[in-house]
N, C-alpha and C. Protein backbone atom coordinates (compact mmCIF):
# COMPACT_ATOMS: atom_id res chain seq x y z
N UNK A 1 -10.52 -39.77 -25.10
CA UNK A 1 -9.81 -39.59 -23.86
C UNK A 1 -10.34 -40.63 -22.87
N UNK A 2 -9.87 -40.99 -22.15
CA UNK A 2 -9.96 -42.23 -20.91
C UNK A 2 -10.11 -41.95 -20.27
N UNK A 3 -10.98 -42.55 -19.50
CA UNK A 3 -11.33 -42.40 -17.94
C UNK A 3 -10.46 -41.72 -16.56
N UNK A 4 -8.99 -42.27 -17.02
CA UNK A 4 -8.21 -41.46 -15.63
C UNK A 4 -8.03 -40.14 -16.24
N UNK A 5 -7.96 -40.09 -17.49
CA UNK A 5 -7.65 -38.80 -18.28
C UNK A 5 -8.71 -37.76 -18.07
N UNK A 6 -9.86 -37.84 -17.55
CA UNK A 6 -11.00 -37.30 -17.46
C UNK A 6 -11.40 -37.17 -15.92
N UNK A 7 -11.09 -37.65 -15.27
CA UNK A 7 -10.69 -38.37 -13.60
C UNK A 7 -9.53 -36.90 -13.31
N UNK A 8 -8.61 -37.11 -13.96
CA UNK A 8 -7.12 -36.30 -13.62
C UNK A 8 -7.42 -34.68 -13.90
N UNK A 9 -8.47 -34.25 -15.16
CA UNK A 9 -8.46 -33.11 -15.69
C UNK A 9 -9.72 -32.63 -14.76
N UNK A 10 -10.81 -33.82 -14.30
CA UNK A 10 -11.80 -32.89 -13.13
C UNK A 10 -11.31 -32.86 -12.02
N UNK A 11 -9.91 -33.40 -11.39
CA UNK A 11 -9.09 -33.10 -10.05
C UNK A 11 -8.59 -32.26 -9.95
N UNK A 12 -7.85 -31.97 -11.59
CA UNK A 12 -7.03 -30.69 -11.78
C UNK A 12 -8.05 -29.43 -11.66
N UNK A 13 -9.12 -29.43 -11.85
CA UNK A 13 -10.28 -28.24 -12.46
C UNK A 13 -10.49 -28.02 -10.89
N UNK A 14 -10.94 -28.90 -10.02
CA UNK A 14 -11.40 -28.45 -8.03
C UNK A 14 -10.01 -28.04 -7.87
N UNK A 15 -8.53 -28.49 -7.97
CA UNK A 15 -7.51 -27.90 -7.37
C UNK A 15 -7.29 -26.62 -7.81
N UNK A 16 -7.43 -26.23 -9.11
CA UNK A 16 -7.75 -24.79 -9.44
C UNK A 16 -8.75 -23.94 -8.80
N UNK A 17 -9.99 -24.36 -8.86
CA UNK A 17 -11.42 -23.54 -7.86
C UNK A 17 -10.51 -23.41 -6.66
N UNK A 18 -10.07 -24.45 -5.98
CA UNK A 18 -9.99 -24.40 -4.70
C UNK A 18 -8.41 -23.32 -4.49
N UNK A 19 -7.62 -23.17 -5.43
CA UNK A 19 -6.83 -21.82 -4.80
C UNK A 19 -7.27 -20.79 -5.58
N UNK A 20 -7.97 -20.63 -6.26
CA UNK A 20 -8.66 -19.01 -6.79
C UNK A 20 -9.53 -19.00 -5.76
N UNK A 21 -10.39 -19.62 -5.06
CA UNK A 21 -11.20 -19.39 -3.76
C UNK A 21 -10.16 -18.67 -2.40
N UNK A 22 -8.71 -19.72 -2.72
CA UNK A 22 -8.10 -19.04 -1.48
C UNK A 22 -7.24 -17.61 -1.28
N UNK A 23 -7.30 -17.78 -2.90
CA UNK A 23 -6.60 -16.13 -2.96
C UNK A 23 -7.28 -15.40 -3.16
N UNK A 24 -8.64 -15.56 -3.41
CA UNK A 24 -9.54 -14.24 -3.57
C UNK A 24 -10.11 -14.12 -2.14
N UNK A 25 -10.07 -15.23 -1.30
CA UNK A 25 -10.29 -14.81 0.30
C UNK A 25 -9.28 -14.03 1.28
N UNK A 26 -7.97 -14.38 0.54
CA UNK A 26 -6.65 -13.60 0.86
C UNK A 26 -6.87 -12.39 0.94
N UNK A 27 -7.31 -11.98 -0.76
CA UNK A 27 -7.36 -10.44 -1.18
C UNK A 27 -8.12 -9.89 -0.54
N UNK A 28 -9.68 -10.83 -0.64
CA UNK A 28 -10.66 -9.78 0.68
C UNK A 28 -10.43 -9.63 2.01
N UNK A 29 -10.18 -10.24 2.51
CA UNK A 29 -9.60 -10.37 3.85
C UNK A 29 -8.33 -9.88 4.56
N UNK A 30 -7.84 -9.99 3.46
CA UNK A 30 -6.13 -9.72 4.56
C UNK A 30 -5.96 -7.93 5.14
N UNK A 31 -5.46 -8.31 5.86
CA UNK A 31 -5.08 -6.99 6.52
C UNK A 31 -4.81 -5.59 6.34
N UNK A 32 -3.85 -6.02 4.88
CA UNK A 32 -3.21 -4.88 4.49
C UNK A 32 -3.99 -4.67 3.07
N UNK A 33 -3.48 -3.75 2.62
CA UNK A 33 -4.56 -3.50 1.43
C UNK A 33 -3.66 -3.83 -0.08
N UNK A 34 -4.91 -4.36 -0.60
CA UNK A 34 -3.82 -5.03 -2.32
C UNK A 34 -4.86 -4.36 -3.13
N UNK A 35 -4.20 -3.86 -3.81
CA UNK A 35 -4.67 -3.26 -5.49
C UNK A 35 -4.36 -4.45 -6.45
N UNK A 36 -5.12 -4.52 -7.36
CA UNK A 36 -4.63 -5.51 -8.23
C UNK A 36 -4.70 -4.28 -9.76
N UNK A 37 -3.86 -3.77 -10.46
CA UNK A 37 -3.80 -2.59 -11.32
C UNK A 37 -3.29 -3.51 -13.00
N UNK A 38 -4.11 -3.00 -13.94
CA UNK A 38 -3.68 -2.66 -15.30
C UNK A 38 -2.63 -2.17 -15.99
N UNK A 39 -1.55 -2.17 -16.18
CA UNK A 39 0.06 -1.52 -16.55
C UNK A 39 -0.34 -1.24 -17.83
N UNK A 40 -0.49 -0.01 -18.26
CA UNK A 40 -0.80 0.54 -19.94
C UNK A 40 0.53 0.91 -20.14
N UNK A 41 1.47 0.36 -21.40
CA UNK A 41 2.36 0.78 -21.95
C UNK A 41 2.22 1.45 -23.33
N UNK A 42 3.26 2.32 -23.65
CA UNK A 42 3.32 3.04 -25.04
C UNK A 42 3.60 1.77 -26.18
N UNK A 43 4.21 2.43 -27.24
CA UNK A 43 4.20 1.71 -28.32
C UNK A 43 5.83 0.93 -28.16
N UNK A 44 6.60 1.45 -27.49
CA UNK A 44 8.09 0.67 -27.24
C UNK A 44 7.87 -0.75 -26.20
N UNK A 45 6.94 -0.33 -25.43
CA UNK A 45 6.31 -1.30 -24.19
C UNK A 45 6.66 -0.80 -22.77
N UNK A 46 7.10 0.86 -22.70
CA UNK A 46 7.44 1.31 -21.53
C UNK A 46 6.52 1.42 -20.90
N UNK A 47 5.95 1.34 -19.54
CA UNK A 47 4.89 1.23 -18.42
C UNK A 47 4.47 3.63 -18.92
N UNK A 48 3.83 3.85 -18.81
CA UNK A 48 2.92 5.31 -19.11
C UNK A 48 1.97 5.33 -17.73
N UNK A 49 0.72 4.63 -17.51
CA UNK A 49 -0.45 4.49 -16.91
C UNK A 49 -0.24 3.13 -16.41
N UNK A 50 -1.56 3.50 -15.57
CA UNK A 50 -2.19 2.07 -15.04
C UNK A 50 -3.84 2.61 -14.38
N UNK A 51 -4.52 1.60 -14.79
CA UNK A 51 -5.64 1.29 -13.88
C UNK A 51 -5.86 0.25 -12.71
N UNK A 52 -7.13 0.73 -12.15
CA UNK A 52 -7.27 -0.35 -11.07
C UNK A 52 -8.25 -1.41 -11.79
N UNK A 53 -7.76 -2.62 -11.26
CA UNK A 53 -9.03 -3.88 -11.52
C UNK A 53 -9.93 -4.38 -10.35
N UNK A 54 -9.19 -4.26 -9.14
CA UNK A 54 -9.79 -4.60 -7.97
C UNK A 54 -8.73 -4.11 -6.45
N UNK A 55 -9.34 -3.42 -5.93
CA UNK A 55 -8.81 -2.96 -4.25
C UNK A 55 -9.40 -3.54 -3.48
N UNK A 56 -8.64 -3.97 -2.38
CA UNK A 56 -9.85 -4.46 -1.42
C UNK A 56 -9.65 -3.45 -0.48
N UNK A 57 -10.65 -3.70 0.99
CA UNK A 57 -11.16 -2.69 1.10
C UNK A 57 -10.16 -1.61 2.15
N UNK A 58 -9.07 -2.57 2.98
CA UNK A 58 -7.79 -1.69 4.03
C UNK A 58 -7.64 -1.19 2.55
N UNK A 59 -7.31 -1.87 1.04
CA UNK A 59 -6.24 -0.62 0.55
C UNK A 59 -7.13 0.25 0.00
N UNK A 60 -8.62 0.49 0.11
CA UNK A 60 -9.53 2.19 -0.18
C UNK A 60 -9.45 2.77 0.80
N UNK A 61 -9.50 2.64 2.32
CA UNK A 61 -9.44 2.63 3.51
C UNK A 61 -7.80 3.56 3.50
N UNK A 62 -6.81 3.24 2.99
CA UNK A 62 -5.70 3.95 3.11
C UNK A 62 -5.62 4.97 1.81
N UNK A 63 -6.26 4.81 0.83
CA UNK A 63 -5.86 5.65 -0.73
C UNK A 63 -6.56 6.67 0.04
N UNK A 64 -7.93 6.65 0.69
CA UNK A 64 -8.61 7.55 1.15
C UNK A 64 -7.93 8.61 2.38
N UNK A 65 -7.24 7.62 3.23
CA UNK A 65 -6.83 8.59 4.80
C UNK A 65 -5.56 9.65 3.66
N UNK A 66 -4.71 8.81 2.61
CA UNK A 66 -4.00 9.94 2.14
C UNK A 66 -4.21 10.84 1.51
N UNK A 67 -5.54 10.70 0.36
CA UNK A 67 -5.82 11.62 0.00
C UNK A 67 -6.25 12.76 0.67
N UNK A 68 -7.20 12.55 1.95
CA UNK A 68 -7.19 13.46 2.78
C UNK A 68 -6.56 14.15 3.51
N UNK A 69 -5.03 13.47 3.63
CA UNK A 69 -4.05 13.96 4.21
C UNK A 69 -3.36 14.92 3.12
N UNK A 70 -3.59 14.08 1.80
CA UNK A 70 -2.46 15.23 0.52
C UNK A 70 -3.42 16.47 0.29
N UNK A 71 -4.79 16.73 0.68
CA UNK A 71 -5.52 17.09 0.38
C UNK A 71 -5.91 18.60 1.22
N UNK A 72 -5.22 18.70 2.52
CA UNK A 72 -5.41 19.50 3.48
C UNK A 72 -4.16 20.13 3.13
N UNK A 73 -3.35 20.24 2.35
CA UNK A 73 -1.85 21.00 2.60
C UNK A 73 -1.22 20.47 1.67
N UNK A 74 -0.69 21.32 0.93
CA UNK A 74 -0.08 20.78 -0.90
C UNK A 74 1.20 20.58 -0.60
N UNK A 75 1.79 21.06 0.82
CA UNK A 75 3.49 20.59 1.37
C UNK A 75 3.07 19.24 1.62
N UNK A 76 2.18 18.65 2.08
CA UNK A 76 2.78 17.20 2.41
C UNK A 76 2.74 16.35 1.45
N UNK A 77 3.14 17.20 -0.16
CA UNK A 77 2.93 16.19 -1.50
C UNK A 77 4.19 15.52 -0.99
N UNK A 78 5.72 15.62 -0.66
CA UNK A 78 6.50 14.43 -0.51
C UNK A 78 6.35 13.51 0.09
N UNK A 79 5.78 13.87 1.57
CA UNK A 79 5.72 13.10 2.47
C UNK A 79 4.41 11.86 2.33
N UNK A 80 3.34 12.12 1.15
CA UNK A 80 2.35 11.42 0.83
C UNK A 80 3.19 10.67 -0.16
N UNK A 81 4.26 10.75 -1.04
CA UNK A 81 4.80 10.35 -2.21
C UNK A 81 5.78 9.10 -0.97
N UNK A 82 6.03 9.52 -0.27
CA UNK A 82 6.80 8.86 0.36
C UNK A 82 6.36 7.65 1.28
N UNK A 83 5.09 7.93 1.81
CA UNK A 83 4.33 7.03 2.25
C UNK A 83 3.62 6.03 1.38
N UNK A 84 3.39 6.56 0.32
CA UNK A 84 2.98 5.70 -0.62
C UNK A 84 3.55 4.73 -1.03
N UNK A 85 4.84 5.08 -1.28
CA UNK A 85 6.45 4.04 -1.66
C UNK A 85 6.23 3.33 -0.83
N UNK A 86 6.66 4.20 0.91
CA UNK A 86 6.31 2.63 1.83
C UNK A 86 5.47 1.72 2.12
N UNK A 87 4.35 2.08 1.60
CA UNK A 87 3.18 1.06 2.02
C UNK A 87 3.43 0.47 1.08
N UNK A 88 4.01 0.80 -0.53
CA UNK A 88 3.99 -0.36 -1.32
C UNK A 88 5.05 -1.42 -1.30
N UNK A 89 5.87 -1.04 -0.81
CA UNK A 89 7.07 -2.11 -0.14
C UNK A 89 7.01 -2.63 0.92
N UNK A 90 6.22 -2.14 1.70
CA UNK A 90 5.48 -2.86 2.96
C UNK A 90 5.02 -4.25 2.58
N UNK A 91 3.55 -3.43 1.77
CA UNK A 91 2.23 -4.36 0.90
C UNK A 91 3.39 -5.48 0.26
N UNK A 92 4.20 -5.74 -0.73
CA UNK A 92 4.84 -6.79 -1.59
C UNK A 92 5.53 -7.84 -0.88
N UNK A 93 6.70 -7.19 0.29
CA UNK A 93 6.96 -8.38 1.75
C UNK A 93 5.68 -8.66 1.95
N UNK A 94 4.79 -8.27 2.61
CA UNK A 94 3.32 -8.65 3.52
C UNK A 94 2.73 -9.39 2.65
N UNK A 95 2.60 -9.30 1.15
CA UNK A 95 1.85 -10.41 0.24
C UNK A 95 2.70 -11.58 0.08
N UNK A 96 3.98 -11.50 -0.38
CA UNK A 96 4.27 -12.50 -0.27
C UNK A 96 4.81 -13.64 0.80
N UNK A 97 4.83 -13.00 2.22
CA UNK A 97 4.22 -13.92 3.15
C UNK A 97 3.16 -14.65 3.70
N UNK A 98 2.40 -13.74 3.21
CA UNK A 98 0.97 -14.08 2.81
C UNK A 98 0.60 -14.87 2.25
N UNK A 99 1.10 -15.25 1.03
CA UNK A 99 1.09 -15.98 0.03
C UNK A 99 1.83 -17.71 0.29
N UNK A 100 2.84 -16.82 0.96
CA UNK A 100 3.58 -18.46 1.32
C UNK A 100 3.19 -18.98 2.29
N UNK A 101 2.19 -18.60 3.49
CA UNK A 101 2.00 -19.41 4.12
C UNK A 101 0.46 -20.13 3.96
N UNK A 102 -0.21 -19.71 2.56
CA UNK A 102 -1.48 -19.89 2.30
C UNK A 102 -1.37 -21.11 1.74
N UNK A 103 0.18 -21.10 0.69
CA UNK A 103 0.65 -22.37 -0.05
C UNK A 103 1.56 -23.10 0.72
N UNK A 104 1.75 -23.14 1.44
CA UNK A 104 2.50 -23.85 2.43
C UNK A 104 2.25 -24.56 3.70
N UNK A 105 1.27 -23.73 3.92
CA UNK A 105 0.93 -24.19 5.62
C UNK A 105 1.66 -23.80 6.61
């Protein structure tokens, strides 16, 4: 391999560090809270489960205020089911603005 070839693949290797640095400062930092989750499917490949891989810390900060909220009164299971939906459709607009203006400027 040649010199620019080796030149080009250690430019490419810092431009990689340098946006896994900026999205993992995203994730810790940003405002709203991001789960990053595991999708376990059955044997057809339908979604069953999921785990967590990493929360930052607004989204323990909110799993927590609801659990305490679903937790005081077994009626507000919709209204926790429902808040949940919205924060996650909240969270997906809010990331990916997030996102575009991290790659964008």
């Amino acid at each position: 391999m040649g010199k620019n070839k080796l030149d080009d693949l250690k430019g490419e290797g810092e431009r990689l560090r340098d946006i896994e640095e900026s999205f993992t400062a995203l994730f810790q930092k940003s405002p709203i809270g991001i789960a990053y989750h595991k999708i376990i499917c059955d044997d057809s490949g339908r979604p069953v489960d999921y785990y967590f891989i990493a929360a930052n810390a607004n989204y323990r900060e909110l799993r927590a205020a609801l659990q305490r909220i679903c937790s005081r009164d077994p009626g507000n299971e919709p209204f926790c089911r429902y808040l949940l939906k919205l924060s996650a459709e909240y969270q997906e607009e809010a990331i990916i603005a997030l996102l575009e203006r991290e790659l964008h400027g």
